[in-house]
Protein backbone atom coordinates (compact mmCIF):
# COMPACT_ATOMS: atom_id res chain seq x y z
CA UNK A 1 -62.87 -12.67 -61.64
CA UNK A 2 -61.01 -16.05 -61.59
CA UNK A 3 -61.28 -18.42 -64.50
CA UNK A 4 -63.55 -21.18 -64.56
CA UNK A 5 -61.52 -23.87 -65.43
CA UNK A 6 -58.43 -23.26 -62.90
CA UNK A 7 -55.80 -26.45 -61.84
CA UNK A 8 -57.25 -27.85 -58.70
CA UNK A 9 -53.82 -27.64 -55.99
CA UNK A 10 -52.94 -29.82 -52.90
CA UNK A 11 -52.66 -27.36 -50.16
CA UNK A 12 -51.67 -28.65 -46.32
CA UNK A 13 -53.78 -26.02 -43.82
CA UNK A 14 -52.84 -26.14 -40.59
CA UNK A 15 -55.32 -24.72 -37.42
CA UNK A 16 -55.34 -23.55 -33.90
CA UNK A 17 -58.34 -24.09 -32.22
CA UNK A 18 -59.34 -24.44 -28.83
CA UNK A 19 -60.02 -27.92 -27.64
CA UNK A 20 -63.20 -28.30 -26.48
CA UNK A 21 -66.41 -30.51 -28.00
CA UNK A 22 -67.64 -29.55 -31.13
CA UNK A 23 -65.31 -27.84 -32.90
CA UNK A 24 -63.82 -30.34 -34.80
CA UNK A 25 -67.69 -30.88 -35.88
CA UNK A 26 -67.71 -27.15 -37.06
CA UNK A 27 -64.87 -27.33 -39.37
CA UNK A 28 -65.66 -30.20 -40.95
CA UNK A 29 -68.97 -29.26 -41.50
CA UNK A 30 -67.73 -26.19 -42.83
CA UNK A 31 -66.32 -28.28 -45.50
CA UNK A 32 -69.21 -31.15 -46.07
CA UNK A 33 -71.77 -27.52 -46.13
CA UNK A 34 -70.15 -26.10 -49.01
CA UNK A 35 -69.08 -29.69 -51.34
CA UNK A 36 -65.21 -29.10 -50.29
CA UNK A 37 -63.40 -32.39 -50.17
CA UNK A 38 -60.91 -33.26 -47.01
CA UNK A 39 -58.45 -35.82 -48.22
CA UNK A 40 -56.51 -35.99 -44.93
CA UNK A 41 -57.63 -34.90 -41.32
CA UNK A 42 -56.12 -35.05 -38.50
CA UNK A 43 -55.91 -33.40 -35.14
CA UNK A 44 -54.21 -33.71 -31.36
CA UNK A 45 -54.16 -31.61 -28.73
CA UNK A 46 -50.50 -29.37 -28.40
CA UNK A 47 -50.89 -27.20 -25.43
CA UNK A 48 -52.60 -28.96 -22.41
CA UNK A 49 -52.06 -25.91 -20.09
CA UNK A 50 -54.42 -23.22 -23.01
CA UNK A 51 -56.08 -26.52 -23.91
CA UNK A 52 -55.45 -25.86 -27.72
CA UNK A 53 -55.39 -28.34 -30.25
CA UNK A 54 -53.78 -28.18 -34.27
CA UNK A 55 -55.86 -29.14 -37.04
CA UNK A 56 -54.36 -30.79 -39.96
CA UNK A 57 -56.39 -30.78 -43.34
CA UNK A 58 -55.02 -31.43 -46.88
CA UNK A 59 -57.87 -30.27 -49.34
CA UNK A 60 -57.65 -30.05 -52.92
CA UNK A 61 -59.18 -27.01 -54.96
CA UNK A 62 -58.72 -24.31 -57.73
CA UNK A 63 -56.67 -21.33 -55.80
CA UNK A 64 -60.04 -19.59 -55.39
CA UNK A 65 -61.71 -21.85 -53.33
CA UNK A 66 -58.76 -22.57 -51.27
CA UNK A 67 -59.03 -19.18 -50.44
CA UNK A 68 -62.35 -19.18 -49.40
CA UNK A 69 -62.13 -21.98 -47.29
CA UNK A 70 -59.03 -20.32 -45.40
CA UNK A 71 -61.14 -17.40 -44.81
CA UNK A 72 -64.30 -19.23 -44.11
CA UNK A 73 -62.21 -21.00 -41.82
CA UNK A 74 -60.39 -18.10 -39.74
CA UNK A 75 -63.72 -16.65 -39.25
CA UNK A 76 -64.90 -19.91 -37.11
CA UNK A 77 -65.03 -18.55 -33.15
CA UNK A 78 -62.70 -21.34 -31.97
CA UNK A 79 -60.17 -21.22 -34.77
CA UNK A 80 -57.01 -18.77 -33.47
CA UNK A 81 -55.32 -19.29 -36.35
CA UNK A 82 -55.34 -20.40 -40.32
CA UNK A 83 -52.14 -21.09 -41.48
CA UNK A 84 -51.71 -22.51 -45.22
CA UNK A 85 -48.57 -24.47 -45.09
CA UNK A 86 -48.39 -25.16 -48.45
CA UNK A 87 -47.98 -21.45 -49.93
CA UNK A 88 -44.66 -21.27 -47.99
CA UNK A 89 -43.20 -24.56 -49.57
CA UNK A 90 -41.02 -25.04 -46.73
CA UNK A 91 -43.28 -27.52 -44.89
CA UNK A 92 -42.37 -30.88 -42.95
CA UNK A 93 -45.21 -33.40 -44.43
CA UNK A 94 -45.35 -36.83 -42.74
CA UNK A 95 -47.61 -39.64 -42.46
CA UNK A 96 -47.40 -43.45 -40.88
CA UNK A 97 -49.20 -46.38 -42.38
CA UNK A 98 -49.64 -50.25 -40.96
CA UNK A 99 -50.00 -51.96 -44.00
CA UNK A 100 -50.46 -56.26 -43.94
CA UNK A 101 -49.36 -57.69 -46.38
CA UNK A 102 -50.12 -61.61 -46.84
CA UNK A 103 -47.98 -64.38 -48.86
CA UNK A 104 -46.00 -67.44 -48.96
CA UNK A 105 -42.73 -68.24 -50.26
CA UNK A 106 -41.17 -65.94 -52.89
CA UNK A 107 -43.60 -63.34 -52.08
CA UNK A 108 -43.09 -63.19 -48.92
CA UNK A 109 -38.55 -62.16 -49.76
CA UNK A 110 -39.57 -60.04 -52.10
CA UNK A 111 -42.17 -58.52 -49.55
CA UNK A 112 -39.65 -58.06 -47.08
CA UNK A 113 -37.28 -56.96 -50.05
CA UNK A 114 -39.45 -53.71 -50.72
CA UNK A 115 -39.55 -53.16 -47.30
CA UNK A 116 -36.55 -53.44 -46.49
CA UNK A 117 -35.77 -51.03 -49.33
CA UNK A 118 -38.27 -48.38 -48.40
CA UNK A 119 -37.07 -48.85 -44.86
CA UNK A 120 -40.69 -50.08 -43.41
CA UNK A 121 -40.04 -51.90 -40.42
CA UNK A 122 -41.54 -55.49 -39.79
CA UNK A 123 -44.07 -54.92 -36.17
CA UNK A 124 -45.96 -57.76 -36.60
CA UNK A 125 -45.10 -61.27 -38.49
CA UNK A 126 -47.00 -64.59 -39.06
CA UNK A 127 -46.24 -68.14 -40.95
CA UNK A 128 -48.73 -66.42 -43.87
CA UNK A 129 -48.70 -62.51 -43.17
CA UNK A 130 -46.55 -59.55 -42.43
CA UNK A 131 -47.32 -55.80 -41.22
CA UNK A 132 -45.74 -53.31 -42.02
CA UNK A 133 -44.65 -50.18 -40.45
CA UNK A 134 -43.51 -46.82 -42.98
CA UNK A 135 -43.73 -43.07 -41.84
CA UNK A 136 -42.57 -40.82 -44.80
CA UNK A 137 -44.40 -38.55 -47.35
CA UNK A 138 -47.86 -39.42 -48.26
CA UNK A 139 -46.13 -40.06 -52.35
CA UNK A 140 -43.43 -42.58 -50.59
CA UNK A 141 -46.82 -44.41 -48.83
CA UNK A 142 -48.44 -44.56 -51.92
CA UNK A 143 -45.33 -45.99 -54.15
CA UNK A 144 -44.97 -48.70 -50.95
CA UNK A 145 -48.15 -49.76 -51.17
CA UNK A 146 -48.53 -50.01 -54.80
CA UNK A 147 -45.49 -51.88 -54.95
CA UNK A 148 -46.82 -54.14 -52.63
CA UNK A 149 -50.27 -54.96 -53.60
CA UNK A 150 -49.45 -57.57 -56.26
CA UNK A 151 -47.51 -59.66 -53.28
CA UNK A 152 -50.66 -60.04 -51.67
CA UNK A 153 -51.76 -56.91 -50.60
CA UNK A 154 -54.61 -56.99 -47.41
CA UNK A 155 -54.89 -53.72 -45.34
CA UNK A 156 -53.87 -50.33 -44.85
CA UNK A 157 -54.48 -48.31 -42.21
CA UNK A 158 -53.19 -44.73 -42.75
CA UNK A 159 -52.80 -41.91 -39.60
CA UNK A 160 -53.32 -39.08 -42.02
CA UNK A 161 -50.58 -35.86 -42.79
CA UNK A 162 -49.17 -34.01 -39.87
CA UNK A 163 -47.20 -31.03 -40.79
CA UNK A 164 -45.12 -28.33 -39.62
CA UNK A 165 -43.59 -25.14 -40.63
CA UNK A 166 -39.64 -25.21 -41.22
CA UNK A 167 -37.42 -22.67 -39.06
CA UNK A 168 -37.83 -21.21 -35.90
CA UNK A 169 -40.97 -19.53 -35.74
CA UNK A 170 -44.27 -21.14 -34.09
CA UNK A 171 -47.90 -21.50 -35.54
């Protein structure tokens, strides 16, 4: 038996499921049914022709329950595959974020400044605000925006983690 007080880990799981209504409904209800916590979702169809679509999650739990929800989760009827991306360590995380950002004056150089630094590219621009455009890893989103939000700080708008396995071999 597992101890009760285990480290809660970030773990990236990445599904194949078939792309039709309602199954996107089933996994996260999977999660909401049993008090699991999705921090990122997201999901696009790859494979028009077998009409197949990958499943992102990032979910955060002792090693126990991680394991339970990957084998709660291969045992879902439209889920072909469970794979946890994060037990390899050899994973390609990224994420984009629009973040606006509003200021005058010396805020606004030392808005463009960071930017610049973190190379964020400018996709939108006004006399009083700026937006922001930064893919990276979700930390290098995080240090961006907390840099940012004494400048003025408005929005952000993040797409979520989309991941993939390193080397040649498919999902």
């Amino acid at each position: 038996m597992a101890p009760i007080n285990e480290p809660a880990e970030r773990h990236t799981l990445s599904l194949l499921v078939d792309n039709e209504p309602g199954v996107l409904a089933r996994i996260v209800g999977l999660f909401s049914g049993r008090g699991y916590n999705i921090d990122s979702l997201t999901v696009s169809e790859v494979s028009h022709d077998s009409r197949r679509s990958r499943i992102t999650v990032v979910t955060t739990g002792a090693p126990m329950i991680i394991e339970q929800i990957k084998s709660q989760l291969d045992r879902l009827v439209p889920v072909h595959r469970v794979i946890d991306l994060t037990v390899d360590g050899r994973a390609l995380e990224r994420e984009l974020a629009l973040i606006k950002v509003r200021g005058k004056g010396e805020m606004r150089r030392e808005a463009l400044l960071i930017a610049d630094s973190f190379r964020a590219r400018t996709v939108d621009t006004t006399l009083e605000s700026f937006v922001f455009e930064i893919t990276g890893k979700p930390d290098k989103i995080d240090q961006f925006v907390s840099l940012l939000e004494p400048l003025g700080l408005v929005e952000v708008s993040r797409t979520g983690v989309a991941a993939i396995g390193r080397g040649p071999d498919a999902m």
